[in-house]
C-alpha atoms as a PDB file:
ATOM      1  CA  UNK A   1     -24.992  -2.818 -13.609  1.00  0.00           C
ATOM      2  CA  UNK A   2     -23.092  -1.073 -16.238  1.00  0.00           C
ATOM      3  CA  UNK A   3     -21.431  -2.766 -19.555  1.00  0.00           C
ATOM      4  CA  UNK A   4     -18.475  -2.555 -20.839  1.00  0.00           C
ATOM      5  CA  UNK A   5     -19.073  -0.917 -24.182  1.00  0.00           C
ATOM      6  CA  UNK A   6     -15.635  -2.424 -25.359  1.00  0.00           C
ATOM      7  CA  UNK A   7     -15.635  -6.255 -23.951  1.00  0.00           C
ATOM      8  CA  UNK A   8     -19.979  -6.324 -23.726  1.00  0.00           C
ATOM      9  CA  UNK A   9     -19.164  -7.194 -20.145  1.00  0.00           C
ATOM     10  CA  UNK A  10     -20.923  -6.563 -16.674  1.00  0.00           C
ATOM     11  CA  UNK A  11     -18.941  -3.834 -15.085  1.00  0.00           C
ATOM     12  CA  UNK A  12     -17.633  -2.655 -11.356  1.00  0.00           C
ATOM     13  CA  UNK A  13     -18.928  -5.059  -8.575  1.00  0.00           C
ATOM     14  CA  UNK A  14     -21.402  -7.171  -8.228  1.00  0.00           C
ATOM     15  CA  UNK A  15     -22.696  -6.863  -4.005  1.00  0.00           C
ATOM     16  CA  UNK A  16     -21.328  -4.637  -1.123  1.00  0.00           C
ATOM     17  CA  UNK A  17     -18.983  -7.445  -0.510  1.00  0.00           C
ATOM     18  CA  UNK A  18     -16.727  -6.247  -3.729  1.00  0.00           C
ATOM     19  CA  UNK A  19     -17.308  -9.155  -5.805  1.00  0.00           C
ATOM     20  CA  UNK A  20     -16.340  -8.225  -9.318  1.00  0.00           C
ATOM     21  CA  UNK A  21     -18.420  -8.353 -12.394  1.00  0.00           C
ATOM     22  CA  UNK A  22     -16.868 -10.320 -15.317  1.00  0.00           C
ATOM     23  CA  UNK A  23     -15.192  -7.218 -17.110  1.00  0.00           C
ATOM     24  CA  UNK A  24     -13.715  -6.218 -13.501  1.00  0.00           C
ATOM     25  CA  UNK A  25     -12.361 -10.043 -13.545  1.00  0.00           C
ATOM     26  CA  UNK A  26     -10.875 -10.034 -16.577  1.00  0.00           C
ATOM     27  CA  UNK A  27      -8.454  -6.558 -15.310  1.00  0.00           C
ATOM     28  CA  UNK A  28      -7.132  -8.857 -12.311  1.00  0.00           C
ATOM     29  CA  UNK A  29      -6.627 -11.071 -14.371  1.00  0.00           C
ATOM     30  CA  UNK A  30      -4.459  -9.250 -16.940  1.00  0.00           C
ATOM     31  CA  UNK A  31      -2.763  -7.345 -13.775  1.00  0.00           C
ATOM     32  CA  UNK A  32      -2.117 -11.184 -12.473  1.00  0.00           C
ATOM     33  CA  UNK A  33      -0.655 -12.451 -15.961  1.00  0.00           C
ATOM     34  CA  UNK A  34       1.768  -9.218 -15.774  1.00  0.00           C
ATOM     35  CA  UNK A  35       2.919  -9.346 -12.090  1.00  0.00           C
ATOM     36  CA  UNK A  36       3.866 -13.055 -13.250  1.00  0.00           C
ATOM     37  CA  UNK A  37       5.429 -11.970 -16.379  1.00  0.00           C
ATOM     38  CA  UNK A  38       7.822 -10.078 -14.311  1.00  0.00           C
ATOM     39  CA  UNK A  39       8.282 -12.257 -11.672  1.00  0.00           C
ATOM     40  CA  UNK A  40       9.443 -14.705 -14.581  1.00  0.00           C
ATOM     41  CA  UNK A  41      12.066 -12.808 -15.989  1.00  0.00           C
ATOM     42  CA  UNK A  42      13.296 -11.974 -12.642  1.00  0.00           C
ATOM     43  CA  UNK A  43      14.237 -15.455 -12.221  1.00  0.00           C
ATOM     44  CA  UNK A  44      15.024 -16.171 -15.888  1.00  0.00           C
ATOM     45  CA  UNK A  45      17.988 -13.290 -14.979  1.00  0.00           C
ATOM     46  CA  UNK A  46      18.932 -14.631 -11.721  1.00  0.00           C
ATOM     47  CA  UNK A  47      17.557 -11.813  -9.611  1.00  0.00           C
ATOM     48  CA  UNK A  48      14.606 -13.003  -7.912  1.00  0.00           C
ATOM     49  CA  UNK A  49      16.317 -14.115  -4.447  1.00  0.00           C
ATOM     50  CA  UNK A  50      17.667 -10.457  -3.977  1.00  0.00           C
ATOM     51  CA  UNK A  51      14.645  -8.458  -5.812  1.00  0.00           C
ATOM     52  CA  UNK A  52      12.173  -6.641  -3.200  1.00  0.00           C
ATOM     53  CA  UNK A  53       8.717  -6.709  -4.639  1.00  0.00           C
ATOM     54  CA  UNK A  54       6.294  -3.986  -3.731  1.00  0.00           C
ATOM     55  CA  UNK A  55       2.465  -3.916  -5.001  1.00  0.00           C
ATOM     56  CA  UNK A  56      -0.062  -1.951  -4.345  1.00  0.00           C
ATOM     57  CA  UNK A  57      -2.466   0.524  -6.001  1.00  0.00           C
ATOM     58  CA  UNK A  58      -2.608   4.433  -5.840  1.00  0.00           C
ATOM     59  CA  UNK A  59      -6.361   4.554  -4.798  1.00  0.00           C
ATOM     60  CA  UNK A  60      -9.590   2.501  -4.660  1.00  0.00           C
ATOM     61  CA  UNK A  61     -12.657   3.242  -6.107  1.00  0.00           C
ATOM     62  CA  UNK A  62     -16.079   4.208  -4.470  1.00  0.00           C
ATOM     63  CA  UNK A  63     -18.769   3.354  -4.001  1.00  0.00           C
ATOM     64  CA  UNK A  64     -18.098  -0.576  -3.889  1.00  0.00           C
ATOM     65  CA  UNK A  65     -21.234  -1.296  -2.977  1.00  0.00           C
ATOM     66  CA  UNK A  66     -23.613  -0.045  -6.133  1.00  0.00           C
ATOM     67  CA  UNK A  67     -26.782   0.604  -4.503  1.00  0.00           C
ATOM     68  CA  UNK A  68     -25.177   4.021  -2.420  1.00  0.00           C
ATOM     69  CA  UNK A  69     -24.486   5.001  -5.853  1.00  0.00           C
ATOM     70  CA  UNK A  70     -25.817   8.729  -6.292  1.00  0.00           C
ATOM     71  CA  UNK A  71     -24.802  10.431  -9.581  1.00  0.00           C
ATOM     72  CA  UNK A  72     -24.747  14.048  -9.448  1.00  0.00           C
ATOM     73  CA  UNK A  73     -24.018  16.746 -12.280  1.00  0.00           C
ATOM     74  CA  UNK A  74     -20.557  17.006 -12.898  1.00  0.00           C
ATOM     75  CA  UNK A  75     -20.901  21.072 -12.389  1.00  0.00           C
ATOM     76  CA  UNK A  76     -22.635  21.033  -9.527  1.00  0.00           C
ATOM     77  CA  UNK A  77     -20.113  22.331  -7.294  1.00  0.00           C
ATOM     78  CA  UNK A  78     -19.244  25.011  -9.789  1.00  0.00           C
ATOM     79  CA  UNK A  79     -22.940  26.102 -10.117  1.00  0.00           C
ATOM     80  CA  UNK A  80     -23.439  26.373  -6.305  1.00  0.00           C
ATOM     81  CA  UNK A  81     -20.213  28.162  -5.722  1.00  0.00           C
ATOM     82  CA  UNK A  82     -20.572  30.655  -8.622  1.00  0.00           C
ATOM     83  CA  UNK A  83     -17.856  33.036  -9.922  1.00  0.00           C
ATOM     84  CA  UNK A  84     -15.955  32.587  -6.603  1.00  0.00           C
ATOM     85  CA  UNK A  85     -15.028  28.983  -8.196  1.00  0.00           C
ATOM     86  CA  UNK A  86     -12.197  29.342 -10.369  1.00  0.00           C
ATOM     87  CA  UNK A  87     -11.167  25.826 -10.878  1.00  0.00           C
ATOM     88  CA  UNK A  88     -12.679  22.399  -9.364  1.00  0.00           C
ATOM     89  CA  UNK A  89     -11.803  18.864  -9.571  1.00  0.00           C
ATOM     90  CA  UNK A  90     -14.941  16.952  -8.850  1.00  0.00           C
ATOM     91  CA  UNK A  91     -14.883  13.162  -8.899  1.00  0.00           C
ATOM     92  CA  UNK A  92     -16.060  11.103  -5.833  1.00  0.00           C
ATOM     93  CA  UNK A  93     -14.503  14.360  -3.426  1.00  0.00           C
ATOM     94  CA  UNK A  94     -14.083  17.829  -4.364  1.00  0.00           C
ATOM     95  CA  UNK A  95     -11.137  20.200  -4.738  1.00  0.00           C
ATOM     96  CA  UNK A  96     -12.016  23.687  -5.190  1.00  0.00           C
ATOM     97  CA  UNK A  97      -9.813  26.863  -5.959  1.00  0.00           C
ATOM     98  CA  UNK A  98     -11.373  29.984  -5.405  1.00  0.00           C
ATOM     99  CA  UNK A  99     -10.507  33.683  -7.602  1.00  0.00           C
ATOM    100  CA  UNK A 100      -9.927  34.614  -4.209  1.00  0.00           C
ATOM    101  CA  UNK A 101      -8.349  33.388  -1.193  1.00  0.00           C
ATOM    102  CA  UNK A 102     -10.445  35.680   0.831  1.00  0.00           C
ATOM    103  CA  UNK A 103     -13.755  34.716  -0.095  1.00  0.00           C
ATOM    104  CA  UNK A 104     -13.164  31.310   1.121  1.00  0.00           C
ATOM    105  CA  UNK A 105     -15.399  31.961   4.765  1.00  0.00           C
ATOM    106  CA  UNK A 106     -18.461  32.968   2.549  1.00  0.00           C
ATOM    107  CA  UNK A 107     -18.295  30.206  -0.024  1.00  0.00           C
ATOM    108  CA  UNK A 108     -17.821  28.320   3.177  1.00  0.00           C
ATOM    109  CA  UNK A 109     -21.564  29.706   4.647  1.00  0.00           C
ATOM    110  CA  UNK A 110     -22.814  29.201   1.580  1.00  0.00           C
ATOM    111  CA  UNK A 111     -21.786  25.597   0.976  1.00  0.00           C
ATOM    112  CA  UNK A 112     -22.874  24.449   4.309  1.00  0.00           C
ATOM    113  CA  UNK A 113     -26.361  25.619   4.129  1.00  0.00           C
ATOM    114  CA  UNK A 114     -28.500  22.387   4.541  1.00  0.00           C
ATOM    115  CA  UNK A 115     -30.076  23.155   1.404  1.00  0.00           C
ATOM    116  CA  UNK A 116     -26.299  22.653  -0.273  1.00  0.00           C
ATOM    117  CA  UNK A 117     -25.153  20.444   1.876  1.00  0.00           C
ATOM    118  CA  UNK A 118     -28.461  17.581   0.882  1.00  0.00           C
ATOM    119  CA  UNK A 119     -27.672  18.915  -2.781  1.00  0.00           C
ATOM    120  CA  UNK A 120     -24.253  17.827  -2.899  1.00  0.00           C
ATOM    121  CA  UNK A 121     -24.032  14.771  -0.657  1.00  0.00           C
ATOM    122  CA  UNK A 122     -21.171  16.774   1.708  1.00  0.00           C
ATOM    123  CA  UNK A 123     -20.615  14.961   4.445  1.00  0.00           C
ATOM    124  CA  UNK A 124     -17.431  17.392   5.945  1.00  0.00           C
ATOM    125  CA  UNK A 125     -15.736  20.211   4.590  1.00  0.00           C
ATOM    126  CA  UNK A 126     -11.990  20.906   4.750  1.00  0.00           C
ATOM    127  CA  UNK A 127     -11.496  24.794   4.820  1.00  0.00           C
ATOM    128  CA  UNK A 128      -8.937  27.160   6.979  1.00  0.00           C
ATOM    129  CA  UNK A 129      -7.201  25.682   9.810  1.00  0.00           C
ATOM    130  CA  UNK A 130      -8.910  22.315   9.574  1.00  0.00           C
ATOM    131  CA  UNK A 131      -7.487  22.099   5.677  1.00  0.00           C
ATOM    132  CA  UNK A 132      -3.882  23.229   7.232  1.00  0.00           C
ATOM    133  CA  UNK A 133      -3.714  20.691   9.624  1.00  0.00           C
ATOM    134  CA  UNK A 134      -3.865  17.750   6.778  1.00  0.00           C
ATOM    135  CA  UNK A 135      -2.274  19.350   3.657  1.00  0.00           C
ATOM    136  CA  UNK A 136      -0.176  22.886   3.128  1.00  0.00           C
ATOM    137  CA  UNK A 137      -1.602  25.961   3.565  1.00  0.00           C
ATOM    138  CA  UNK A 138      -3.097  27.431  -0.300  1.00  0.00           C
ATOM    139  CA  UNK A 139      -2.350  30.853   0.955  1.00  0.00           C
ATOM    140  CA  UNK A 140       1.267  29.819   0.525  1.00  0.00           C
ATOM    141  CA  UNK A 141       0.930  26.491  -2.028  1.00  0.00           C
ATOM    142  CA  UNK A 142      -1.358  27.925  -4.705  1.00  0.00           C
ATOM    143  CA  UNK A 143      -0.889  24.332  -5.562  1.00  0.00           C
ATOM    144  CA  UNK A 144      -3.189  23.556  -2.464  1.00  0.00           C
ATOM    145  CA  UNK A 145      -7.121  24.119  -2.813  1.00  0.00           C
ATOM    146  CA  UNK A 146      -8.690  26.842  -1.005  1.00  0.00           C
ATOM    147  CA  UNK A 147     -11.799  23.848  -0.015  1.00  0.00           C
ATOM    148  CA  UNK A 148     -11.606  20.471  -0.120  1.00  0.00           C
ATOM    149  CA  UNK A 149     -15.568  18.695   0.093  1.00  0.00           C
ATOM    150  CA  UNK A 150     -15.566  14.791   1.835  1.00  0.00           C
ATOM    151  CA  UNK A 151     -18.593  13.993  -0.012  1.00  0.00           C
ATOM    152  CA  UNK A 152     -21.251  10.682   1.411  1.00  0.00           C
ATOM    153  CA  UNK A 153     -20.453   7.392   0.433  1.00  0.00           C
ATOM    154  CA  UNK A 154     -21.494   6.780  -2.977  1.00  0.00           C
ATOM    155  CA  UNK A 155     -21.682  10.449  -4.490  1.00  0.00           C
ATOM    156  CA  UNK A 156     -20.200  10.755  -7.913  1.00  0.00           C
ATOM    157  CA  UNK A 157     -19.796  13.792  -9.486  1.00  0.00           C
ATOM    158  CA  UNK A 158     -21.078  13.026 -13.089  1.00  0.00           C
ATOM    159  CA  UNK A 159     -23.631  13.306 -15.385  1.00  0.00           C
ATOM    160  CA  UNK A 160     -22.922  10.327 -17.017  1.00  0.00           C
ATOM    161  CA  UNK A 161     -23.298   6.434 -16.436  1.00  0.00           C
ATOM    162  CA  UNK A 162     -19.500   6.119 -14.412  1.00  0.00           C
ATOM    163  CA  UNK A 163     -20.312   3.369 -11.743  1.00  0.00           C
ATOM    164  CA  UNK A 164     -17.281   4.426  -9.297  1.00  0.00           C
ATOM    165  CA  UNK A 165     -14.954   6.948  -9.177  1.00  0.00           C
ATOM    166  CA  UNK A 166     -11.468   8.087  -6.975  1.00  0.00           C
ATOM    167  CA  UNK A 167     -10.191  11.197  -5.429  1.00  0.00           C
ATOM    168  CA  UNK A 168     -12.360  11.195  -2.261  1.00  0.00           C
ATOM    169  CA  UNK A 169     -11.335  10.354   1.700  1.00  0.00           C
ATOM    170  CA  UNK A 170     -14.160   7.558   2.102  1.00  0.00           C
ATOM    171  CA  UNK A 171     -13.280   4.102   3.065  1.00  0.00           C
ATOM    172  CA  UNK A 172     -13.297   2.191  -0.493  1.00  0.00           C
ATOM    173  CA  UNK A 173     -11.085   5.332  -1.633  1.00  0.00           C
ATOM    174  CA  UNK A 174      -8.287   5.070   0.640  1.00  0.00           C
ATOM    175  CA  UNK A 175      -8.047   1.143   1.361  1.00  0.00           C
ATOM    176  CA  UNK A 176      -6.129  -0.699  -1.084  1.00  0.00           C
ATOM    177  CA  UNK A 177      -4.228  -3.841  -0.808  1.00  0.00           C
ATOM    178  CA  UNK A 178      -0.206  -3.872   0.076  1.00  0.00           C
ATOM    179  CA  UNK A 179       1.984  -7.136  -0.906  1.00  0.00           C
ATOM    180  CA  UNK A 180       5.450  -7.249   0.008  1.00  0.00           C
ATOM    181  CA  UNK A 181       7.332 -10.161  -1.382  1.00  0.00           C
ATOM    182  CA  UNK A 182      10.902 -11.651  -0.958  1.00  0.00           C
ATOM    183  CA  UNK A 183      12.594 -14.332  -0.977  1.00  0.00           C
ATOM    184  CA  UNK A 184      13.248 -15.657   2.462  1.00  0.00           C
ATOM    185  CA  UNK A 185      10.709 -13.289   3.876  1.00  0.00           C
ATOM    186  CA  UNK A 186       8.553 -14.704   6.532  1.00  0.00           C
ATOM    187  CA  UNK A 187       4.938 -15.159   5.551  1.00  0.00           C
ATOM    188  CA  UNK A 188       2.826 -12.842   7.832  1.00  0.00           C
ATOM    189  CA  UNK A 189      -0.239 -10.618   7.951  1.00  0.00           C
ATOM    190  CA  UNK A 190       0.193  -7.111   8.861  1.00  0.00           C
ATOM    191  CA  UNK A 191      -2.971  -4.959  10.456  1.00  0.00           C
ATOM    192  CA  UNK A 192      -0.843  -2.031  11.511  1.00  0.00           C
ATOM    193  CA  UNK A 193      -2.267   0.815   9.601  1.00  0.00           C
ATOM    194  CA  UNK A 194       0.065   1.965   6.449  1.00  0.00           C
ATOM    195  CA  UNK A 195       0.288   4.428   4.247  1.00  0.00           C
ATOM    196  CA  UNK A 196       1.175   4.606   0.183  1.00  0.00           C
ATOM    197  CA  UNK A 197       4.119   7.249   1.702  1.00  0.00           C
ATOM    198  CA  UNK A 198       5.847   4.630   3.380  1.00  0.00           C
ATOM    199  CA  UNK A 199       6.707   2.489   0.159  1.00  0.00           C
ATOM    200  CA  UNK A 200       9.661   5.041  -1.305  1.00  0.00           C
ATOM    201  CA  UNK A 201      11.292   5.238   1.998  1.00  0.00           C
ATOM    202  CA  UNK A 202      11.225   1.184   2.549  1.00  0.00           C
ATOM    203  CA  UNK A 203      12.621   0.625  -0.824  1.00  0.00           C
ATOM    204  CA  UNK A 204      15.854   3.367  -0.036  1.00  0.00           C
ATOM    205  CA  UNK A 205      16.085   1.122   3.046  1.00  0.00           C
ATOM    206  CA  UNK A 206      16.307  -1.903   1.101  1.00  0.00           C
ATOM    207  CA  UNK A 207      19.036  -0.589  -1.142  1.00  0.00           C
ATOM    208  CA  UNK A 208      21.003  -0.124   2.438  1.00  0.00           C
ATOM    209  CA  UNK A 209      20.822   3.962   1.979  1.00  0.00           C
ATOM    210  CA  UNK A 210      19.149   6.125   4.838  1.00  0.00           C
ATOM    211  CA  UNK A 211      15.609   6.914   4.336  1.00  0.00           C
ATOM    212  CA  UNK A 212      16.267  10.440   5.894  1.00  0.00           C
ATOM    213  CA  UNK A 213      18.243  11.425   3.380  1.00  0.00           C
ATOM    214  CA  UNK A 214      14.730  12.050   1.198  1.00  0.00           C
ATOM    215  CA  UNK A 215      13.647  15.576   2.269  1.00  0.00           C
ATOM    216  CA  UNK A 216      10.248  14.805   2.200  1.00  0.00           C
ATOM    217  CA  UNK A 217      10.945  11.964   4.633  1.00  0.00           C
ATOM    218  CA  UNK A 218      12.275  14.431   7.425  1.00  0.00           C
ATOM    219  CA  UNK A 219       9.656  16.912   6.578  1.00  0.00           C
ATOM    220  CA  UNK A 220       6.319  14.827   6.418  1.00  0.00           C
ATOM    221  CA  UNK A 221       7.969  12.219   9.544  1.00  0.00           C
ATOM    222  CA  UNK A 222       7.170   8.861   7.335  1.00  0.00           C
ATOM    223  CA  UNK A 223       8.345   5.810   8.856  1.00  0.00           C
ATOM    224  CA  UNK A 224       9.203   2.946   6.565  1.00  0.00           C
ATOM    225  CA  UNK A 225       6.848   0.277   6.603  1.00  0.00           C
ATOM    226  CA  UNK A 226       6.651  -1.585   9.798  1.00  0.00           C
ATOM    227  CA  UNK A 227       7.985  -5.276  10.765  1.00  0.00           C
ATOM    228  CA  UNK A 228       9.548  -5.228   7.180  1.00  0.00           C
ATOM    229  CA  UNK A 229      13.238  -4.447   8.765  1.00  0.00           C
ATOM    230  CA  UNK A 230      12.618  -5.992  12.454  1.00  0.00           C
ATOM    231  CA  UNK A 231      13.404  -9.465  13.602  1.00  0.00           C
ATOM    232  CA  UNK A 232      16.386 -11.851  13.133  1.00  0.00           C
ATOM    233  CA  UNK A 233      18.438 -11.609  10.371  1.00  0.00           C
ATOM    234  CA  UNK A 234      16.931 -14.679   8.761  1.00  0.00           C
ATOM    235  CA  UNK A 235      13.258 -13.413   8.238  1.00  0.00           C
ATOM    236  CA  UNK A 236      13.965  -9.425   7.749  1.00  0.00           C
ATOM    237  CA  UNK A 237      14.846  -7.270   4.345  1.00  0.00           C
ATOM    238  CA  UNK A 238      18.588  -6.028   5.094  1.00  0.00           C
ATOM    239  CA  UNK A 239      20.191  -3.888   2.265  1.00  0.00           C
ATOM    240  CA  UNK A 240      21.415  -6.034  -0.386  1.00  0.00           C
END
């Protein structure tokens, strides 16, 4: 396990359950100490009964479990693409522009050649109509990469001694803890699946305004988070 070269602490996680090592304590416990720093003024000012608290985190960070951990050169994808690659961002996933829009069905071939494939740890790649269907098309959103790579579980693109990284689709990537708090608000456990998206909507809810009136709400269809407006009166968020 990696240290921390600036606390001399054990890094990251400790087993595949996702218990931390002592510098990885240490951040929840300074995230802890500042969630309660805020929640402290809030009621120093009177506003804690009618203040909606959201928390939740932007990604996770893979591999939890350190033993999948397979650290390959940060380049790689560049080197086995070649001059078709004219920009990459390569952390636990891969996004990958190409000089050419056109040449994406050959760099395609190329990158799923088992050879490539065992080389990079790809597990599925996002090209064409299969990219479309989950993100805009490039040939249109230059903004958009041509190929997106979903990489195994553990793969890190570095050269270095990084013991996780984000930016890929897998599991400890993409689940990250929720917490809705208010005042009044029924304690309850929700297993419905959610989505990051659905926060900005919920809080223009909150504030009694219609969701739909964000344009990216009609156009992406985001719900706001579920049970948070349903039931009586008593134990749902109604605009304030």
């Amino acid at each position: 396990m990696a240290v921390d070269p600036v606390s001399g602490l054990k890094g990251g996680y400790t087993d595949v359950l996702g218990t931390p090592g002592q510098a990885l304590v240490g951040q929840i416990d300074f995230i802890d100490r500042s969630i309660g720093r805020f929640v402290s003024e809030l009621k120093a000012q009177g506003l804690y009964d009618t203040t909606l608290i959201i928390i939740s985190a932007k990604h996770g960070q893979s591999p939890i479990d350190v033993t999948k951990r397979r650290g390959i050169g940060s380049g790689q994808p560049t080197a086995t693409i070649g001059t078709a690659d004219a920009f990459d961002i390569s952390d636990d996933g891969s996004l990958i522009w190409l000089t050419d829009p056109s040449l994406m069905p050959a760099v395609v071939a190329n990158l799923s050649k088992p050879a490539n494939q065992q080389a990079l740890g790809i597990q599925e790649i996002f090209a064409g109509q299969s990219l479309r269907n989950k993100f805009d098309n490039p040939e249109v959103d230059p903004r958009t990469p041509d190929i997106i790579l979903k990489v195994n579980t553990g793969v890190i693109f570095t050269g270095g001694k990084k013991l996780a990284e984000h930016g890929g689709f897998n599991e400890d990537d993409v689940h990250t803890a929720l917490l809705v708090s208010l005042a009044g608000l029924d304690r309850a456990v929700v297993k419905s699946a959610t989505h990051n998206q659905q926060v900005a909507p919920s809080i223009v809810k909150a504030l009694g305004l219609d969701p739909n009136d964000l344009q990216a709400v009609v156009k992406e269809q985001v719900p706001v988070l579920p049970f948070l407006f349903e039931g009586t009166p008593d134990n749902r968020v109604s605009g304030f």
